[in-house]
Protein backbone atom coordinates (compact mmCIF):
# COMPACT_ATOMS: atom_id res chain seq x y z
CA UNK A 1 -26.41 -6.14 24.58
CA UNK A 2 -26.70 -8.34 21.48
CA UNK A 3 -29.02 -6.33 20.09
CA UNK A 4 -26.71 -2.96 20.86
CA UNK A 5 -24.24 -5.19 18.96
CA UNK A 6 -25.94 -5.92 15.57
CA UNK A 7 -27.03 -2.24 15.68
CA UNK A 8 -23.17 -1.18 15.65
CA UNK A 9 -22.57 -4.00 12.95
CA UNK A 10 -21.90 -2.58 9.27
CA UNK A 11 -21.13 -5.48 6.88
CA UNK A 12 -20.15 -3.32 3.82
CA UNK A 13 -16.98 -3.80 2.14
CA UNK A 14 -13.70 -1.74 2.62
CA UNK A 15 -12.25 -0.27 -0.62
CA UNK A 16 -8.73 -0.42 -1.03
CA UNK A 17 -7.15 0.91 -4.44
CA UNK A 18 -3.64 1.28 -6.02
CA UNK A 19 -2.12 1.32 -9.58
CA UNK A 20 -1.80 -1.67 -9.97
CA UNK A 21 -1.78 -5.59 -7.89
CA UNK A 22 0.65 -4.37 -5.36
CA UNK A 23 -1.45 -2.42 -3.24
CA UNK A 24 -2.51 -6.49 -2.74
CA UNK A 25 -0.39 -6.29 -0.15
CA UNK A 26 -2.37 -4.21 2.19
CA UNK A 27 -5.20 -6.44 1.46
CA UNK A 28 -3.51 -9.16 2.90
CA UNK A 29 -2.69 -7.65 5.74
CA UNK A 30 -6.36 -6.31 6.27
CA UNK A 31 -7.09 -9.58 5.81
CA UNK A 32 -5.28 -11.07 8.65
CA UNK A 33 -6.03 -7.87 11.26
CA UNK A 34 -9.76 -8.05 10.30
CA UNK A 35 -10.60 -11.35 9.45
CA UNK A 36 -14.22 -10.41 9.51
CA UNK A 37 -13.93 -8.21 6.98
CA UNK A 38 -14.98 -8.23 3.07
CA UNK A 39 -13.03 -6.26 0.74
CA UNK A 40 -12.99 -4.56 -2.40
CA UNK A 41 -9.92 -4.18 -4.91
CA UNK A 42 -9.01 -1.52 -7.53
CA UNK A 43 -5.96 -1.89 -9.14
CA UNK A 44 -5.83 1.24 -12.10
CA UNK A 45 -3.33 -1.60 -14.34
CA UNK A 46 -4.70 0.55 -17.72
CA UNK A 47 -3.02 3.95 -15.97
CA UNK A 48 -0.09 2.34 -14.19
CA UNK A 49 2.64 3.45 -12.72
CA UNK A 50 1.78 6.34 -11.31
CA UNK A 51 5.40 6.79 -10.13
CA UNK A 52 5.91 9.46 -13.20
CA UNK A 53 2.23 11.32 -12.65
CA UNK A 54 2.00 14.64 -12.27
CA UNK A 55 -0.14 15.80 -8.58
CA UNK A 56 -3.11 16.78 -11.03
CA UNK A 57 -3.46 13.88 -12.69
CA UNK A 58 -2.65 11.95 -9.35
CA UNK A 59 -5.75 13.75 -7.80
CA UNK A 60 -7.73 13.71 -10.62
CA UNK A 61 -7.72 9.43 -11.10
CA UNK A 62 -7.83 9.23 -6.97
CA UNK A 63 -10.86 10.92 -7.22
CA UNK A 64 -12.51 9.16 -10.22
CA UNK A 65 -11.53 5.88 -8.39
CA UNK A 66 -12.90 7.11 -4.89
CA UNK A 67 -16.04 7.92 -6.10
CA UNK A 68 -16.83 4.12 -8.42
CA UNK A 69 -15.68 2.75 -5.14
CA UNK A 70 -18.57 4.41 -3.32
CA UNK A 71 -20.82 3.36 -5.78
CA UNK A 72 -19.62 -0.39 -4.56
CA UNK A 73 -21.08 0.86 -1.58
CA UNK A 74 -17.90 0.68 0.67
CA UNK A 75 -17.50 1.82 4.28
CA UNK A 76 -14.15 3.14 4.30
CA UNK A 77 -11.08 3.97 1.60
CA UNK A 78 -7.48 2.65 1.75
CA UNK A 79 -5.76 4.22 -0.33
CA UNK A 80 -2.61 1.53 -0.93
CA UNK A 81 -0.43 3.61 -3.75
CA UNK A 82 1.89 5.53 -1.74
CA UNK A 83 2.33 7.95 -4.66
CA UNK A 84 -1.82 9.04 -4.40
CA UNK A 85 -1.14 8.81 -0.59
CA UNK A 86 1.38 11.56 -1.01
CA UNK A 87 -0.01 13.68 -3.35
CA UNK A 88 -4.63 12.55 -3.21
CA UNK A 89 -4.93 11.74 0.17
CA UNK A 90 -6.18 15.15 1.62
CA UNK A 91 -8.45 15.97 -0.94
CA UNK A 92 -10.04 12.62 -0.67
CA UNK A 93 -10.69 13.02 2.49
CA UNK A 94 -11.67 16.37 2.09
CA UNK A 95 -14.04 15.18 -0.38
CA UNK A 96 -15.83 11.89 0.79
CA UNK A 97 -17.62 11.42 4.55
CA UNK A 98 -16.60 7.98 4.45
CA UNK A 99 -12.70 7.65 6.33
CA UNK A 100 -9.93 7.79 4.06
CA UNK A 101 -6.58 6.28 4.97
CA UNK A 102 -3.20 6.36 3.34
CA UNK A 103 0.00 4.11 3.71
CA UNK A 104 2.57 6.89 4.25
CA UNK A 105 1.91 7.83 8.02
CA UNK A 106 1.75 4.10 8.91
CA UNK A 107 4.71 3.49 7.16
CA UNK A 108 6.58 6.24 9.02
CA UNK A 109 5.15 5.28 12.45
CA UNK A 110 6.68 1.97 11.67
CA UNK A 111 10.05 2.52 10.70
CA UNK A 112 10.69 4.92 13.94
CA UNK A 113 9.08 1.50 16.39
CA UNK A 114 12.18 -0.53 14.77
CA UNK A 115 14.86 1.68 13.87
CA UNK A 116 17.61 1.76 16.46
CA UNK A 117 20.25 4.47 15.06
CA UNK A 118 17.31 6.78 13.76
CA UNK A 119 18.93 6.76 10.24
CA UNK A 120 16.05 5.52 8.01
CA UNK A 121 16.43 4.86 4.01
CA UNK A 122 13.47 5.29 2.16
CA UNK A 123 12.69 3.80 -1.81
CA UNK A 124 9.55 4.19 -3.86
CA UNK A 125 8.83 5.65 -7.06
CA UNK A 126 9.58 9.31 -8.35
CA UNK A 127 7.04 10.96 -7.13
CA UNK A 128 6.88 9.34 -3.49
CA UNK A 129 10.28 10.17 -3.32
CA UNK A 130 9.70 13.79 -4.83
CA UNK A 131 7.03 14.64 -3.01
CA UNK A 132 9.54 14.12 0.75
CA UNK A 133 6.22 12.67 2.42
CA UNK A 134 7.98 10.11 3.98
CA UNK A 135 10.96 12.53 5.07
CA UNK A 136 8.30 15.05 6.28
CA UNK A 137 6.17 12.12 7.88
CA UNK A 138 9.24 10.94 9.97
CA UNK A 139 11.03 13.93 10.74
CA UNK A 140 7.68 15.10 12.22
CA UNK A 141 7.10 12.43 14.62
CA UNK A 142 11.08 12.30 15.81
CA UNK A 143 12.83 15.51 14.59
CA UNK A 144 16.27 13.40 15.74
CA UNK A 145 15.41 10.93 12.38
CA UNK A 146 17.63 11.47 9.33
CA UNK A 147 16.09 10.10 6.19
CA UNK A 148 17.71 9.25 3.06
CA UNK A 149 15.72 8.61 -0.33
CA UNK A 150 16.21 6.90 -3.29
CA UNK A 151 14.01 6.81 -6.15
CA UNK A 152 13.46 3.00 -7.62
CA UNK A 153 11.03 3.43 -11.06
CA UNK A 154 11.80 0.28 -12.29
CA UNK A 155 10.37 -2.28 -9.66
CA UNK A 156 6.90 -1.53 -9.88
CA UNK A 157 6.82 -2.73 -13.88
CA UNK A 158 9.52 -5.52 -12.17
CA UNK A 159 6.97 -6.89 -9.90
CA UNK A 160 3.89 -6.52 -12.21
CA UNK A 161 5.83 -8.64 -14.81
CA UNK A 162 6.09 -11.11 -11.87
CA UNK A 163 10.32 -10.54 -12.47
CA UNK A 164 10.76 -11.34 -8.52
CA UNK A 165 13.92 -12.96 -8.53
CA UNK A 166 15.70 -12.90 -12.25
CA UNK A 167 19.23 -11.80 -12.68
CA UNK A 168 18.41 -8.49 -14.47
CA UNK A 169 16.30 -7.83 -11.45
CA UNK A 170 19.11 -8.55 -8.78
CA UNK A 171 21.29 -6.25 -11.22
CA UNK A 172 18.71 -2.83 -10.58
CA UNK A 173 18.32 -3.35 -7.08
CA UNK A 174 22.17 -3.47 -6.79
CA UNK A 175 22.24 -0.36 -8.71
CA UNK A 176 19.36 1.57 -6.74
CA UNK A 177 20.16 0.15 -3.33
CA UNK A 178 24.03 1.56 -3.62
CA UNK A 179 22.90 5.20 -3.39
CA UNK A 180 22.62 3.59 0.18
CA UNK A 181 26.28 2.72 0.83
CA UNK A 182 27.89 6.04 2.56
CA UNK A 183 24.51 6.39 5.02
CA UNK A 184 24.76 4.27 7.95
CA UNK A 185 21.04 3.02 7.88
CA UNK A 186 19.68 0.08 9.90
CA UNK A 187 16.18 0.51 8.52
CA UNK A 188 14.77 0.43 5.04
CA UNK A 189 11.09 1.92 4.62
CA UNK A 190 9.43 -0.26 1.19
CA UNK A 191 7.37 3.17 0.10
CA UNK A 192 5.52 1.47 -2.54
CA UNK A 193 3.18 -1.60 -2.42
CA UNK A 194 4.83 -3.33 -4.86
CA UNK A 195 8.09 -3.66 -2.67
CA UNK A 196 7.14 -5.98 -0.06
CA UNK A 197 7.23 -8.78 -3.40
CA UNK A 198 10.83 -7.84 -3.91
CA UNK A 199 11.67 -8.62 -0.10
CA UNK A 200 13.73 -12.23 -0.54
CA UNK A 201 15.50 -9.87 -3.29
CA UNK A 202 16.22 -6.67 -1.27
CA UNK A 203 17.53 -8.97 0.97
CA UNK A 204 20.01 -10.48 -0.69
CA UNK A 205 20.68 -7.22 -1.82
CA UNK A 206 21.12 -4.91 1.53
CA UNK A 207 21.80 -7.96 3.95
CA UNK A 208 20.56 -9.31 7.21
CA UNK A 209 21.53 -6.43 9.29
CA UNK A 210 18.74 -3.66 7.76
CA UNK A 211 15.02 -4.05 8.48
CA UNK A 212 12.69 -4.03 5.59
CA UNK A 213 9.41 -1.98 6.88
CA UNK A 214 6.41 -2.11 4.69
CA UNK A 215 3.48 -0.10 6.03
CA UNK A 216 0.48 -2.73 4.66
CA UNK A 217 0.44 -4.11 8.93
CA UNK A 218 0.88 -0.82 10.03
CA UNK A 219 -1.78 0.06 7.96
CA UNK A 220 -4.38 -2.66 8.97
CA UNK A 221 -3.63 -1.95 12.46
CA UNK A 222 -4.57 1.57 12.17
CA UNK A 223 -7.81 1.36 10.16
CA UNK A 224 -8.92 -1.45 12.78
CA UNK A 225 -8.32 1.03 15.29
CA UNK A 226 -10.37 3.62 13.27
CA UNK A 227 -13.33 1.28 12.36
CA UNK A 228 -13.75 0.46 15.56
CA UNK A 229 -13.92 4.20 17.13
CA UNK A 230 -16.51 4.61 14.61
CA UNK A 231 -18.68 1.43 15.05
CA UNK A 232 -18.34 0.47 11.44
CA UNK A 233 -16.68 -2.57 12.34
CA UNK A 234 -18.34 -5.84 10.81
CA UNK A 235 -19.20 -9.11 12.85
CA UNK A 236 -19.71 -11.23 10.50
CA UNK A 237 -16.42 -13.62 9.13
CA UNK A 238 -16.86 -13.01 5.45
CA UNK A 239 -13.28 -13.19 4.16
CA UNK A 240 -13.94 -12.26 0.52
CA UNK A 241 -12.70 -9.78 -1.85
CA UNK A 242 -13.53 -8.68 -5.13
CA UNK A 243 -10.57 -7.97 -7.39
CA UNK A 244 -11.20 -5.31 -10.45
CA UNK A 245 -8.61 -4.38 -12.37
CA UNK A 246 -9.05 -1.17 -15.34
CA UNK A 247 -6.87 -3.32 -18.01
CA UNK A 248 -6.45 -7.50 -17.65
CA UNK A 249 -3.23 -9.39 -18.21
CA UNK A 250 -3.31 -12.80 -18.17
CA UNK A 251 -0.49 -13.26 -15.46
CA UNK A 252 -1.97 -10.78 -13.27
CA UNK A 253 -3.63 -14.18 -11.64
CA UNK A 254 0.12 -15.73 -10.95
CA UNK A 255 0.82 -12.45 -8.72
CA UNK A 256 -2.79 -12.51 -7.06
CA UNK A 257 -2.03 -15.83 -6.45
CA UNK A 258 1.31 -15.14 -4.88
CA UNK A 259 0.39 -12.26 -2.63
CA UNK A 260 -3.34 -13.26 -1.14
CA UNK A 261 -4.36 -16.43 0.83
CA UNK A 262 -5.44 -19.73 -1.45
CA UNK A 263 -8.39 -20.30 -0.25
CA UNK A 264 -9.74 -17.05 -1.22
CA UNK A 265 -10.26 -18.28 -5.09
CA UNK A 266 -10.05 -14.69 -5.57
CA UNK A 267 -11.36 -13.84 -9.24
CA UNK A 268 -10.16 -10.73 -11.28
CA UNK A 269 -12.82 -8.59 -12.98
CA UNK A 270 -12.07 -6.01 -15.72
CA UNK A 271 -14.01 -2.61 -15.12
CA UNK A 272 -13.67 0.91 -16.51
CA UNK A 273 -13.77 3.98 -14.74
């Protein structure tokens, strides 16, 4: 039996990439569902956002990133942006034999476990919101759902400037989040990685009485599920992660910091494509 075990054992790393540090996020939440796990990062900082992308150009960097993540000689793709999820994720995995997964189906599953009234706000970037794959996502699983969207450009640069809590910040999230005010929603889907860093924030903002769902648990709950169907599950505690980044700030390390356990001592490594 031990030996059957070690035979099923695959210690490579998981690839997870997004435009930037939030896809982070979902890292930490892989982290904490597969604790056994090692992990690589790609955050595309010298092409971010990718909120304002067109689908070609969305396809055509989720490509180039899939395959120098293959070279890293990964097991398995997260893809964390929810705009690539949207627009790359079936032509990754109509490209690659390793499993691809996106955030947007997660996400969706989510929301519809905690929503009580089945009215369901969505925010994320243009083209998240453009491209209805939450709506779609939702409405497929519970056709009863009613899903409201609101497009929210300016939090991804807001969180990868580390502005989490400053007055200016407060001011756009009052200004995106009233769209919400006629819709009586008791859930908010976070459709972008970045979001769950604006949560004490969107809090303030919306009140106590909406949930906040971000998809990075539901996420790490459903690639656990798929590793293990396909025996690519590691057994090994490793808990390390390799951060590369296509452009380096300097306070890039204040929001790793923030988002992914201290004891990691996570370093961030400049790469190009």
């Amino acid at each position: 039996m031990l030996h059957i075990s070690r035979m099923l054992s695959d210690s490579r790393p998981i690839a997870v990439f997004d435009s930037g540090i939030g896809g982070l996020t979902v890292v930490a939440a892989l982290m904490e569902a597969l604790p056994q796990e090692s992990f690589v990062y790609l955050g595309d900082t010298a092409r971010l956002p990718y909120g304002n992308k067109t689908p070609e150009t969305l396809i055509k960097y989720s490509l180039e990133i899939a395959q120098f993540l293959l070279k890293q000689n990964v097991k398995a793709i997260v893809v964390a942006c929810n705009t690539a999820s949207a627009y790359a994720l079936s032509h990754l995995q109509a490209a690659f034999d390793v499993p691809v997964l996106g955030v947007i189906e997660p996400g969706a599953k989510a929301a519809l476990r905690v929503t009580r009234s089945k009215h369901i706000g969505v925010i994320g970037t243009y083209g998240t919101i453009k491209s209805n794959a939450y709506e779609q996502a939702i409405t497929a699983l519970d056709k009863a759902a009613k899903v409201y969207s609101q497009a929210c450009p300016l939090f991804v640069p807001l969180v990868e400037e580390a502005w989490l809590e400053e007055e200016a910040s407060e001011l756009i999230a009052r200004k995106y989040l009233s769209a919400f005010d006629e819709y009586p929603l008791d859930t908010l889907v976070l459709g972008c990685t970045h979001y769950p860093l604006l949560i004490p924030l969107l809090r303030k903002v919306i009140g106590e009485k909406v949930r906040l769902v971000s998809s990075a648990a539901a996420c790490a709950e459903e690639l656990k599920e798929l590793l293990q169907e396909k025996a690519l599950l590691a057994d090994v505690h490793k808990k390390t992660c390799r951060i590369l980044t296509t452009d380096h700030n300097t306070w890039l390390e204040s929001l790793v910091d923030k988002i992914l356990p201290a004891d990691l001592n996570a370093k961030i490594e400049t790469v190009s494509l």
